[in-house]
N, C-alpha and C. Protein backbone atom coordinates (compact mmCIF):
# COMPACT_ATOMS: atom_id res chain seq x y z
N UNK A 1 -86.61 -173.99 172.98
CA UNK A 1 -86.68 -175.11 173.90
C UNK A 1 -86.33 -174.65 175.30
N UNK A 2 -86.81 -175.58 176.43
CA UNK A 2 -86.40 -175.10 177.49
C UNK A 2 -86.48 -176.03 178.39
N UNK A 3 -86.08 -176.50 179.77
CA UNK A 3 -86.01 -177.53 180.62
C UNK A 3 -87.24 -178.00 181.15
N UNK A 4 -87.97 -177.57 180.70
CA UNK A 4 -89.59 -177.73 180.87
C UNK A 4 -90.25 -177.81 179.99
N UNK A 5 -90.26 -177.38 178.55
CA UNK A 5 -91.23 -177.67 177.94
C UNK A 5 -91.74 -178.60 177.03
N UNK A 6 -93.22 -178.78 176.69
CA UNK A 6 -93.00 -180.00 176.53
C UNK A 6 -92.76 -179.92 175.00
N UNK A 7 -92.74 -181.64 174.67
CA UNK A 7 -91.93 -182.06 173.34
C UNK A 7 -91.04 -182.25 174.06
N UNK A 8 -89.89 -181.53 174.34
CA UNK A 8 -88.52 -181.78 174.57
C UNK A 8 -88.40 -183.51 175.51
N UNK A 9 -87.55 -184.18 175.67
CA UNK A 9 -87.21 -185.68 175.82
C UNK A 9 -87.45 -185.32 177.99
N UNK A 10 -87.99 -185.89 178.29
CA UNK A 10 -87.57 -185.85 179.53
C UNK A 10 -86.44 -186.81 180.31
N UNK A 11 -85.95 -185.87 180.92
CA UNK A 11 -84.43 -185.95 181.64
C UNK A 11 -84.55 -186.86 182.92
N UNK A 12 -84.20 -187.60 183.35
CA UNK A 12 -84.11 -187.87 185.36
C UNK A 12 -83.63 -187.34 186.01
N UNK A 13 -84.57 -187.14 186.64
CA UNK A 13 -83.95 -186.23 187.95
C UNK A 13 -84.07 -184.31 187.29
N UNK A 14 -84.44 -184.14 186.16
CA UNK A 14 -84.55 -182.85 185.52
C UNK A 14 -83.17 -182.79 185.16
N UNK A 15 -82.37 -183.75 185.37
CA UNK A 15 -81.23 -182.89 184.75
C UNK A 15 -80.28 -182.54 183.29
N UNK A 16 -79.99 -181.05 183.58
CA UNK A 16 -79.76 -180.58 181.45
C UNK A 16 -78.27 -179.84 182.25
N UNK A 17 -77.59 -180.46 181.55
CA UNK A 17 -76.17 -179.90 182.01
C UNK A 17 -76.35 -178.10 182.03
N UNK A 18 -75.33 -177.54 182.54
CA UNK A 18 -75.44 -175.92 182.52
C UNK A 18 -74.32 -175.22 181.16
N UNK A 19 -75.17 -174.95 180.64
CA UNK A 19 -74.73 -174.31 179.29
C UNK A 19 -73.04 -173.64 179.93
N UNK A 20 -72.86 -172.97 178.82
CA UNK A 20 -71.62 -171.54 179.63
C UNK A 20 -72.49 -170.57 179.35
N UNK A 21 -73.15 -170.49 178.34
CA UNK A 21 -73.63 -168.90 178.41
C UNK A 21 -74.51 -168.88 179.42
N UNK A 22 -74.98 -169.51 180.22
CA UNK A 22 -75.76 -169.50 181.86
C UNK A 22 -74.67 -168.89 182.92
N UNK A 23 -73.36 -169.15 182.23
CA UNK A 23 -72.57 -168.90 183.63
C UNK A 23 -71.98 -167.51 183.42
N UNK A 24 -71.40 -167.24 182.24
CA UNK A 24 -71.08 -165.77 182.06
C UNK A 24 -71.68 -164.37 182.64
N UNK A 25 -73.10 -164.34 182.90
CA UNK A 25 -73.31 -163.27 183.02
C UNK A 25 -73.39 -163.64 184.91
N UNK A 26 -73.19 -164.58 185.81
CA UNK A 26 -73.49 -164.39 186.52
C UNK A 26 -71.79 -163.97 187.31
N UNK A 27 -70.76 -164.54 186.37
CA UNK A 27 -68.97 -164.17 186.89
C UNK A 27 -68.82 -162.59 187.44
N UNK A 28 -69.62 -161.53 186.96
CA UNK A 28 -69.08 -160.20 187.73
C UNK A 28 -69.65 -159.74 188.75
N UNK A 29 -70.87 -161.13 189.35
CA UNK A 29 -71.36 -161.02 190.95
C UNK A 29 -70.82 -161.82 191.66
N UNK A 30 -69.51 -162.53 191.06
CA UNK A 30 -69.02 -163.17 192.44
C UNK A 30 -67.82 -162.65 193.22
N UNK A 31 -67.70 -162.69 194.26
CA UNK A 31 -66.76 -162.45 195.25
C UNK A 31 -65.35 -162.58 194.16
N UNK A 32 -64.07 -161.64 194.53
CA UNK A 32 -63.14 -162.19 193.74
C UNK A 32 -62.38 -163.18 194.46
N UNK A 33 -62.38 -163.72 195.84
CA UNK A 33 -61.91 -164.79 195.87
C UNK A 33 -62.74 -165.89 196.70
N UNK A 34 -62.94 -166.59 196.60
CA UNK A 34 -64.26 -167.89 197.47
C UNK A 34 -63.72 -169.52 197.70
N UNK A 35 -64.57 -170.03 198.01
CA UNK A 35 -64.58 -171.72 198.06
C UNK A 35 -66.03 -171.57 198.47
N UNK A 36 -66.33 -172.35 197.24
CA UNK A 36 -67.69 -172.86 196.95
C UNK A 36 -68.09 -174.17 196.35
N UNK A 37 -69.39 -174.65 197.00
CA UNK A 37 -70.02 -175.88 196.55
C UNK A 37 -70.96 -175.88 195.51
N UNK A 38 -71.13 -177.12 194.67
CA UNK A 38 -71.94 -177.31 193.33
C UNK A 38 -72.84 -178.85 194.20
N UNK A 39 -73.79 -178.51 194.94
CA UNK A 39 -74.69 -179.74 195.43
C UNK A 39 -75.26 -180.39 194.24
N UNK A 40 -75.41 -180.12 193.50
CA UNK A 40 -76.15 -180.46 191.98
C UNK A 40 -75.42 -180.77 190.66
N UNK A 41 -74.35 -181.24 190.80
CA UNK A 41 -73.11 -181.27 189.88
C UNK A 41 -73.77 -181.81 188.44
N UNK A 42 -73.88 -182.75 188.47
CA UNK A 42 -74.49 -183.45 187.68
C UNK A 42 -73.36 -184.33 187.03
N UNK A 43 -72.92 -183.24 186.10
CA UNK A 43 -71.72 -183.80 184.57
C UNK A 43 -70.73 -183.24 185.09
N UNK A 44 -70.59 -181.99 186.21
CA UNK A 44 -69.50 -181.57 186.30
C UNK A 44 -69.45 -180.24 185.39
N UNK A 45 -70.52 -180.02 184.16
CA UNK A 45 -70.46 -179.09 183.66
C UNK A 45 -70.26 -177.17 184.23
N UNK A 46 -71.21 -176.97 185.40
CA UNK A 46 -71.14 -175.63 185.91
C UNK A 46 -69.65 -175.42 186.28
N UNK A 47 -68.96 -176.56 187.64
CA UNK A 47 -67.80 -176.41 187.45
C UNK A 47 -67.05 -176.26 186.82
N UNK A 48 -67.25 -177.17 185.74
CA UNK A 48 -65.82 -176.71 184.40
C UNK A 48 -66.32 -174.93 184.04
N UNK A 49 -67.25 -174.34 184.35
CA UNK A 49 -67.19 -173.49 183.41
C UNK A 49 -66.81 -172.25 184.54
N UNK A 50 -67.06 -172.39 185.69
CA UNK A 50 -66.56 -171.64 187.04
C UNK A 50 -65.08 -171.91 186.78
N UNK A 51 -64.61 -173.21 186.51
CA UNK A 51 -63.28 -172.95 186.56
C UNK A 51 -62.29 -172.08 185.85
N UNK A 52 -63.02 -172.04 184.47
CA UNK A 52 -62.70 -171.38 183.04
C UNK A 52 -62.94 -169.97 183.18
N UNK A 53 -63.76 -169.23 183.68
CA UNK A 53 -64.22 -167.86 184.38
C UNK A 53 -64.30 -167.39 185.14
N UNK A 54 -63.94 -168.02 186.44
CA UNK A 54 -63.77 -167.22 187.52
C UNK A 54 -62.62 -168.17 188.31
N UNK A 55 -61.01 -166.87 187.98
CA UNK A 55 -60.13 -167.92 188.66
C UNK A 55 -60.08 -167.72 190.01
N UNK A 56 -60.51 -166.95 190.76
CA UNK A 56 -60.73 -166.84 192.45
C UNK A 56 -61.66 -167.82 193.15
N UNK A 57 -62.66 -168.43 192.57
CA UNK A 57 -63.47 -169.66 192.46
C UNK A 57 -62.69 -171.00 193.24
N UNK A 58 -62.89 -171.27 194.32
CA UNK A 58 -62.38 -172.30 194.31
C UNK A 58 -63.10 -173.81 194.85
N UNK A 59 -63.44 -174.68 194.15
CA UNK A 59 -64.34 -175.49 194.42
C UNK A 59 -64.12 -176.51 194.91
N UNK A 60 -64.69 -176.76 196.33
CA UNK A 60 -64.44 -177.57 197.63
C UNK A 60 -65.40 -178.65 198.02
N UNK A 61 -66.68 -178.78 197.33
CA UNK A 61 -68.00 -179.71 197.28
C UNK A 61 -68.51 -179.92 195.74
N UNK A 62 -68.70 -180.95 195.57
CA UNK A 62 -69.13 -181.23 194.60
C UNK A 62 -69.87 -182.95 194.32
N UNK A 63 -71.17 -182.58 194.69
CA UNK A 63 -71.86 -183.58 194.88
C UNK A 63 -73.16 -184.40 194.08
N UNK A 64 -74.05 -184.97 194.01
CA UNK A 64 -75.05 -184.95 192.87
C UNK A 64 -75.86 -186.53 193.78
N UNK A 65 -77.28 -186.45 193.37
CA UNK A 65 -77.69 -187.43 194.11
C UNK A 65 -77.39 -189.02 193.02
N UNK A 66 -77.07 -188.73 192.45
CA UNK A 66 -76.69 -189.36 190.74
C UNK A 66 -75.54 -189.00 190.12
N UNK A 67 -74.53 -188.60 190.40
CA UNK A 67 -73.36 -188.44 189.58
C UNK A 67 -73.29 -188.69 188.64
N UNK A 68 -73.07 -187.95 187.66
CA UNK A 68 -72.56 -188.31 186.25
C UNK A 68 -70.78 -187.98 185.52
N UNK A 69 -70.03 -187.97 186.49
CA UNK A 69 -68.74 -187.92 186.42
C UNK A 69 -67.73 -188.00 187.82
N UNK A 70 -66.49 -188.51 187.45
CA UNK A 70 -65.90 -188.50 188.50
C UNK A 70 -65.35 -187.00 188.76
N UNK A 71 -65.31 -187.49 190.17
CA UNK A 71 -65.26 -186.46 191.56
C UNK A 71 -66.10 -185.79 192.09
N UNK A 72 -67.27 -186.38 191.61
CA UNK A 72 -68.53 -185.85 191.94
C UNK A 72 -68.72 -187.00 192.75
N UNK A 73 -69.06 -186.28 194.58
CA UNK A 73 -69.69 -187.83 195.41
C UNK A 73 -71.37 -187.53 195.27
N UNK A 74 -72.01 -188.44 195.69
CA UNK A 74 -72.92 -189.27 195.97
C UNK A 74 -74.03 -188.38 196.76
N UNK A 75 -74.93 -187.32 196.95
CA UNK A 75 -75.28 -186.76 198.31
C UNK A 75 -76.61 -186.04 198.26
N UNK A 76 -77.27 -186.01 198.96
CA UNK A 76 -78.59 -185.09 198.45
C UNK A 76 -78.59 -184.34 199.07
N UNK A 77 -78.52 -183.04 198.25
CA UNK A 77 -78.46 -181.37 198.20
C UNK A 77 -79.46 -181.36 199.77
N UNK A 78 -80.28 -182.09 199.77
CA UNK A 78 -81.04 -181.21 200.62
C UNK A 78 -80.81 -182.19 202.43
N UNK A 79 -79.94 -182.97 202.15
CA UNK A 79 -79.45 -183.81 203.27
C UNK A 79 -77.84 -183.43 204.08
N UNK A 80 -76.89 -182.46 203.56
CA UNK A 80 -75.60 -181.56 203.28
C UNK A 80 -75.46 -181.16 204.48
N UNK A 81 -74.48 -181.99 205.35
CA UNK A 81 -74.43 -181.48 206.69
C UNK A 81 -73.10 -181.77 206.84
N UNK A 82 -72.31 -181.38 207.86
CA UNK A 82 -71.20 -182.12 208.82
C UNK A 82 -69.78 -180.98 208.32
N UNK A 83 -68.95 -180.70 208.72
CA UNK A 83 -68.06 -179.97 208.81
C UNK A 83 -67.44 -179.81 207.28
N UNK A 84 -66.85 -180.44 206.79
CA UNK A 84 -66.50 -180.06 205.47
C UNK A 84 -67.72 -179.53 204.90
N UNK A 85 -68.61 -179.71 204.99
CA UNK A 85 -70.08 -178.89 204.01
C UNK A 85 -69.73 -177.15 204.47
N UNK A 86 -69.43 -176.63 206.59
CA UNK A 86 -69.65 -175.67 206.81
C UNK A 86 -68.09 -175.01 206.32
N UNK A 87 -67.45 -176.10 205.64
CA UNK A 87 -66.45 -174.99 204.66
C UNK A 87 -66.08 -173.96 203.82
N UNK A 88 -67.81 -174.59 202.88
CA UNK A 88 -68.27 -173.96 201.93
C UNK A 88 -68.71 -172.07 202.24
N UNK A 89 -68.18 -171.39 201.40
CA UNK A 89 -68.66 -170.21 201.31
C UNK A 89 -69.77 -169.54 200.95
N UNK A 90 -69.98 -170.19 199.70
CA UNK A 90 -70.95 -170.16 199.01
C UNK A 90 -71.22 -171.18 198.12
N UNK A 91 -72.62 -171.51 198.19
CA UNK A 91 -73.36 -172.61 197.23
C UNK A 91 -73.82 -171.87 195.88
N UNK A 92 -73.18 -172.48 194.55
CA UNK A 92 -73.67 -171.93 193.38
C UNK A 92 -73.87 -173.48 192.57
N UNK A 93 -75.34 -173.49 192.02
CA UNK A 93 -75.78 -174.43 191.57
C UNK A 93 -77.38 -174.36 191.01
N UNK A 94 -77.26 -175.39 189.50
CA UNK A 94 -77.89 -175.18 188.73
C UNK A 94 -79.04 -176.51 189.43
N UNK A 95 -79.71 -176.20 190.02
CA UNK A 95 -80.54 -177.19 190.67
C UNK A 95 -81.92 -177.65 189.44
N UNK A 96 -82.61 -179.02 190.08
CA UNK A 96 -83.75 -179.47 189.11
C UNK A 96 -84.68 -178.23 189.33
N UNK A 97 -85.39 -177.47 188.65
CA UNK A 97 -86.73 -176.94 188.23
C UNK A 97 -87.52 -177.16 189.16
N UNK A 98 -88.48 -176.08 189.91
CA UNK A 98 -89.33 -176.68 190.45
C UNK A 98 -90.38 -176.97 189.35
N UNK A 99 -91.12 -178.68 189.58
CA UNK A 99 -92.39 -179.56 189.10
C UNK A 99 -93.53 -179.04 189.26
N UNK A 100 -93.87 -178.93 188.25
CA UNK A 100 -95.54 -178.52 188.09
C UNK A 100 -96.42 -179.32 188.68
N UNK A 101 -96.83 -178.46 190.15
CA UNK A 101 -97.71 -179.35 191.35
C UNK A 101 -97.04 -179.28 192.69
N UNK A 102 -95.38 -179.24 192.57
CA UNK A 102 -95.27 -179.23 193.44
C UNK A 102 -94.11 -178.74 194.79
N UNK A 103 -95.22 -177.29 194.31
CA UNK A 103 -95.01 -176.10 195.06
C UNK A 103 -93.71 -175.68 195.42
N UNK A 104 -92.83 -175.58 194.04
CA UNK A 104 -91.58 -174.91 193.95
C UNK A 104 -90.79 -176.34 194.24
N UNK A 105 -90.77 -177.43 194.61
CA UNK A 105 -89.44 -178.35 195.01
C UNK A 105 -89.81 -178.89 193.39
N UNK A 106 -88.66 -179.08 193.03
CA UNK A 106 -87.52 -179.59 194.30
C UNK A 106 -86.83 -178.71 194.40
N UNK A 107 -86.29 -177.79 193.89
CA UNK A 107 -85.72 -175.93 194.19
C UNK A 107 -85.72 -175.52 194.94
N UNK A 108 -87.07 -175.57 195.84
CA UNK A 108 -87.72 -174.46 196.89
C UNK A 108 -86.45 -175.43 198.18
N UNK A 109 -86.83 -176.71 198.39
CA UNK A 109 -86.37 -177.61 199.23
C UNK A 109 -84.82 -177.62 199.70
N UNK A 110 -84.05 -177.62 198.34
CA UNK A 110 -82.59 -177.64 197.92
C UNK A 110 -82.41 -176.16 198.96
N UNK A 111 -82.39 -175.07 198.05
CA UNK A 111 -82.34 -173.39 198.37
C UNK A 111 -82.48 -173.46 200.15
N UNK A 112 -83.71 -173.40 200.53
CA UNK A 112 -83.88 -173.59 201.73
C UNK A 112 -83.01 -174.49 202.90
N UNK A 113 -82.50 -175.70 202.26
CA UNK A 113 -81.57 -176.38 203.40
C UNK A 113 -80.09 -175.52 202.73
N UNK A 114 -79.60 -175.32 201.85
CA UNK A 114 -78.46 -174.86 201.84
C UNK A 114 -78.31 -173.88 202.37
N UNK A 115 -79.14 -172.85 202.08
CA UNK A 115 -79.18 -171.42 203.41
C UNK A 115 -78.84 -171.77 204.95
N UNK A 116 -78.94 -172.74 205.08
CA UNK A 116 -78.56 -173.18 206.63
C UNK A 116 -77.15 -173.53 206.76
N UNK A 117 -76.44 -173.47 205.62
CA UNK A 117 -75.21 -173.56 205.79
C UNK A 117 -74.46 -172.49 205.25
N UNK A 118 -74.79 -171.59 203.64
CA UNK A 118 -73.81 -170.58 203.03
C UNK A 118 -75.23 -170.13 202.33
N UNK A 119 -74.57 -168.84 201.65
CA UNK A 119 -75.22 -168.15 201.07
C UNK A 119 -75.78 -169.46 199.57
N UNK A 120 -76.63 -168.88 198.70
CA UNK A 120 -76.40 -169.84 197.30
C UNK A 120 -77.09 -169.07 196.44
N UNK A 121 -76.42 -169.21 195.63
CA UNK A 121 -76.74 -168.76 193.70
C UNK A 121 -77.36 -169.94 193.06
N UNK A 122 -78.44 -169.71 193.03
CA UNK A 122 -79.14 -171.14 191.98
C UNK A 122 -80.03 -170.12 190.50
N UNK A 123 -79.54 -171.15 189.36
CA UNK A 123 -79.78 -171.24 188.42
C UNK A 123 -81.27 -171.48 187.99
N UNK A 124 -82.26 -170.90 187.92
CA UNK A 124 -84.09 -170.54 187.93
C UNK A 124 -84.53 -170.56 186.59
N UNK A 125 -85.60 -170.19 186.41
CA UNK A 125 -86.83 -169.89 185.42
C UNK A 125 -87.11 -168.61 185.97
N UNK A 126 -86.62 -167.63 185.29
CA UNK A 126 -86.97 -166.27 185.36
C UNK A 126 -88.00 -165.81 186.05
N UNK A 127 -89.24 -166.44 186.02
CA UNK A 127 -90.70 -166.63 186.52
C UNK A 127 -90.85 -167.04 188.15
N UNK A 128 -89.44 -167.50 188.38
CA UNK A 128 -89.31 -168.27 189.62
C UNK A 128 -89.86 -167.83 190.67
N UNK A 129 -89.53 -165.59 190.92
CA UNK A 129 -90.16 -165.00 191.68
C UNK A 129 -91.64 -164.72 191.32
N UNK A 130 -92.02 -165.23 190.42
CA UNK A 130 -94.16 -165.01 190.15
C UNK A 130 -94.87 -165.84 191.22
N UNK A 131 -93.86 -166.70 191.15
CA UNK A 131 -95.05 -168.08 191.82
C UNK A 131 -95.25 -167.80 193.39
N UNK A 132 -96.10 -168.26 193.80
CA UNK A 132 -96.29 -167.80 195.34
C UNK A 132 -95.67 -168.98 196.07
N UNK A 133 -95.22 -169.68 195.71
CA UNK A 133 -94.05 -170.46 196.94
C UNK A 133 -93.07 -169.39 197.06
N UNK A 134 -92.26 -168.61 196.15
CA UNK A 134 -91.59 -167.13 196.38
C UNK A 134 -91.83 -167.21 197.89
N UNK A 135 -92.41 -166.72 198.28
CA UNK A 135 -92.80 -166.27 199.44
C UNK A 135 -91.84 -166.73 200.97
N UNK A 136 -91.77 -168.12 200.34
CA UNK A 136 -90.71 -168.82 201.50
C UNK A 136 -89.36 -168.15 201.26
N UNK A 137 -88.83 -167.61 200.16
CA UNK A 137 -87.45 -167.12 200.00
C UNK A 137 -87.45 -165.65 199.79
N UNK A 138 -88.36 -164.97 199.57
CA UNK A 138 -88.37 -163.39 199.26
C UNK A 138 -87.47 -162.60 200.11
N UNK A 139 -87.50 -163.15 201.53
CA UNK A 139 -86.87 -161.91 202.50
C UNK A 139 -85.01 -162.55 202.01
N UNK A 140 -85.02 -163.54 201.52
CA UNK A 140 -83.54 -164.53 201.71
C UNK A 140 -83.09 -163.64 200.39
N UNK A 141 -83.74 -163.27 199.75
CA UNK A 141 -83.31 -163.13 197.95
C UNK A 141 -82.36 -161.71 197.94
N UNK A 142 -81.36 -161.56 197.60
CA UNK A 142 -80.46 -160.38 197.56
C UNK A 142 -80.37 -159.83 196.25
N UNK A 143 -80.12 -160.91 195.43
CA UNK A 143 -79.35 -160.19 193.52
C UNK A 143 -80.36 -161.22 192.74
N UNK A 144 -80.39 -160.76 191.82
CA UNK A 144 -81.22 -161.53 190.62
C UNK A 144 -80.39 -160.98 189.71
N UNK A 145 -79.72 -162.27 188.49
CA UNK A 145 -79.20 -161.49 187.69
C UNK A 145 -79.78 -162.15 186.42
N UNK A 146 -80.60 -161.65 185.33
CA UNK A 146 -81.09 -162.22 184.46
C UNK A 146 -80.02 -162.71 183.43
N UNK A 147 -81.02 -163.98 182.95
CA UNK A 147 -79.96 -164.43 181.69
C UNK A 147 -80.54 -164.56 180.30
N UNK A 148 -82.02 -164.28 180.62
CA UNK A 148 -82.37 -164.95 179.28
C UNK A 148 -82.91 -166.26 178.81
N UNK A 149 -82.51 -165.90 177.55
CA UNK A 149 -82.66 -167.41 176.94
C UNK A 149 -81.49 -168.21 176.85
N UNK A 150 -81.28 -169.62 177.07
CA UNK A 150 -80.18 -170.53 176.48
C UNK A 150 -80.31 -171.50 176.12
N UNK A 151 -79.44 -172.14 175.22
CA UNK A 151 -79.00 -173.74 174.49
C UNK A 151 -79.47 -174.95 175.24
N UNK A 152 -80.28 -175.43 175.88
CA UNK A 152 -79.96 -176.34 176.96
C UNK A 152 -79.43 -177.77 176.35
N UNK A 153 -79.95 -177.73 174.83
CA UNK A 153 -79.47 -179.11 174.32
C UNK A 153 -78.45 -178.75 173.72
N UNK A 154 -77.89 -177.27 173.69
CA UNK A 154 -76.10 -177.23 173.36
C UNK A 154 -76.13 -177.61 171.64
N UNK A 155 -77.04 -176.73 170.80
CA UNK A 155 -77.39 -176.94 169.56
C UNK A 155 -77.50 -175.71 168.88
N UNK A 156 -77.48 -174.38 170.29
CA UNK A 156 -77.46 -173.18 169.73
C UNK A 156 -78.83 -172.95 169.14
N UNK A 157 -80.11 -173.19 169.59
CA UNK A 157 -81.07 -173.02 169.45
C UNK A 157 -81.81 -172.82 171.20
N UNK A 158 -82.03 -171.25 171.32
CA UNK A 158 -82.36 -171.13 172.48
C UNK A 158 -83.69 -171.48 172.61
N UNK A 159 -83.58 -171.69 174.36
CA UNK A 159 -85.05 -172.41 175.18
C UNK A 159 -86.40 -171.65 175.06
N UNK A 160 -87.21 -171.88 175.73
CA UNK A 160 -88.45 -171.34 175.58
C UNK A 160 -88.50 -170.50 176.72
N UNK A 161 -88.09 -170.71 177.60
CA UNK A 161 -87.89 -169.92 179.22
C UNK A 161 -87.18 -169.03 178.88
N UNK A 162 -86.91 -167.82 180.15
CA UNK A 162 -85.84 -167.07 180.11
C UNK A 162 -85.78 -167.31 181.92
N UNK A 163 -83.97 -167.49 181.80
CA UNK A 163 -83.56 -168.10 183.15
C UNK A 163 -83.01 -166.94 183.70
N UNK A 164 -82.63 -167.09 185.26
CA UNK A 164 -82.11 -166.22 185.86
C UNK A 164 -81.24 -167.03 187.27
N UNK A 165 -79.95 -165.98 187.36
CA UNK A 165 -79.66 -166.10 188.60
C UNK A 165 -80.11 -165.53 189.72
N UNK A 166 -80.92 -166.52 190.81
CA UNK A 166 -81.09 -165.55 192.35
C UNK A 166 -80.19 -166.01 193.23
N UNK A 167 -79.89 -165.24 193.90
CA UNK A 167 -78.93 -164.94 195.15
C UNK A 167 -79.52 -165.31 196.42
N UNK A 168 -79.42 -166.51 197.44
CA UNK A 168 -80.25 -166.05 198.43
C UNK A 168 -79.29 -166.08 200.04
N UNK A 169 -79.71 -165.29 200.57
CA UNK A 169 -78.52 -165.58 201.56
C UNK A 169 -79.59 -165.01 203.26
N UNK A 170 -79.53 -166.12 204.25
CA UNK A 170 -80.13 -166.27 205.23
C UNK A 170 -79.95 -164.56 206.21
N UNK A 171 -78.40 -164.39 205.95
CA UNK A 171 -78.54 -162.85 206.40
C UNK A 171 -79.33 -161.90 205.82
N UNK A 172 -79.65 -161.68 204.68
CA UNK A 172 -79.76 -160.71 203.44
C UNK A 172 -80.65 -160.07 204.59
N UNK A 173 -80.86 -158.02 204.41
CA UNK A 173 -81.97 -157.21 205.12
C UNK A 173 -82.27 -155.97 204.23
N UNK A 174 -82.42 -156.52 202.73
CA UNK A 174 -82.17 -155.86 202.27
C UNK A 174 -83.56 -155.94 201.03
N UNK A 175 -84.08 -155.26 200.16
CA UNK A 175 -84.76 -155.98 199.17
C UNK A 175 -83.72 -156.75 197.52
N UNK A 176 -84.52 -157.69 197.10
CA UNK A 176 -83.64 -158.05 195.95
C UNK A 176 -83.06 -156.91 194.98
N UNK A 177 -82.53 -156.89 194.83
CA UNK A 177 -81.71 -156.04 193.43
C UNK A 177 -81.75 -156.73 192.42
N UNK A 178 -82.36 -156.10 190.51
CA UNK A 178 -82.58 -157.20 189.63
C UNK A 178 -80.73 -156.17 189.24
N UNK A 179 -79.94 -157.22 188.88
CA UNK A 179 -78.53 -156.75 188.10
C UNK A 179 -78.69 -156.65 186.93
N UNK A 180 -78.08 -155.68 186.31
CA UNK A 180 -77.96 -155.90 184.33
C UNK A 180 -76.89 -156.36 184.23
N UNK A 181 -77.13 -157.33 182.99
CA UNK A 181 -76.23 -157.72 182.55
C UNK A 181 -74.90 -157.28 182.39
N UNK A 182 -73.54 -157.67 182.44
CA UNK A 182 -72.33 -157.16 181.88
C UNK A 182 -71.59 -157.41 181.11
């Protein structure tokens, strides 16, 4: 199964909480100490699992255009402005999928306005760099760290995709680096 395919129940808004095994392999590319935002919170899930694995992590935004738990405010990822936002260090977040048709967003959209404020780690479809919307983020893209397959319905029956973390950061002058796993 996978956040896209079909059969599976469709979600609003695309959203499938973030497994942990999504988050593990991406803990030995982060900074050891930060303050970072989750624009895409959803359940709160990525956080709990940043909190549980990376204790230098420290999380200062946490927003969702739909909340599905408290302390998550109200905000759209791609609207994220005003001084507490330029707090943030880095944006790590499991954003909706880009929609078949239309041309990488809502991903492409999200990625792109957050670069205007911090670097960001978003949570992909492995495939993410095939598609030619790529193109808007290629020079931004620093680390790719693959993940594979995962649970998304948390049943221990992995997806049909294989996901990945990309890195994109408005400075980057560098080409992407794919990471192996650790």
């Amino acid at each position: 199964m996978s956040k896209r395919a079909p059969g599976l129940p469709q979600r609003p808004r695309g959203f499938w909480p973030t497994p942990r095994e999504a988050v593990v392999p991406l803990v030995p590319y982060l900074p050891p100490r930060c303050r970072y935002g989750e624009p895409c919170a959803g359940d709160g899930a990525l956080i709990g699992h940043l909190r549980d694995l990376w204790p230098g992590g420290h999380d200062i935004w946490a927003s969702d255009i739909q909340p599905e738990a408290k302390g998550i405010t109200t905000a759209d990822a791609t609207k994220i402005e005003g001084d507490h936002a330029h707090l943030v260090d880095l944006w790590i977040t499991n954003p909706p999928w880009p929609k078949i048709g239309k041309k990488g967003d809502p991903a492409l959209s999200i990625i792109l306005h957050l670069l205007t404020i911090a670097p960001v780690w978003a949570l992909l479809p492995w495939d993410f760099a095939a598609n030619d919307y790529f193109r808007a983020l290629i020079g931004q893209c620093s680390d790719i760290v693959p993940i594979g397959r995962v649970s998304w319905l948390g049943n221990g029956t992995p997806g049909k995709d294989n996901a990945a973390w990309y890195r994109f950061d408005a400075g980057n002058r560098h080409p992407a680096t794919v990471r192996a796993r650790q």
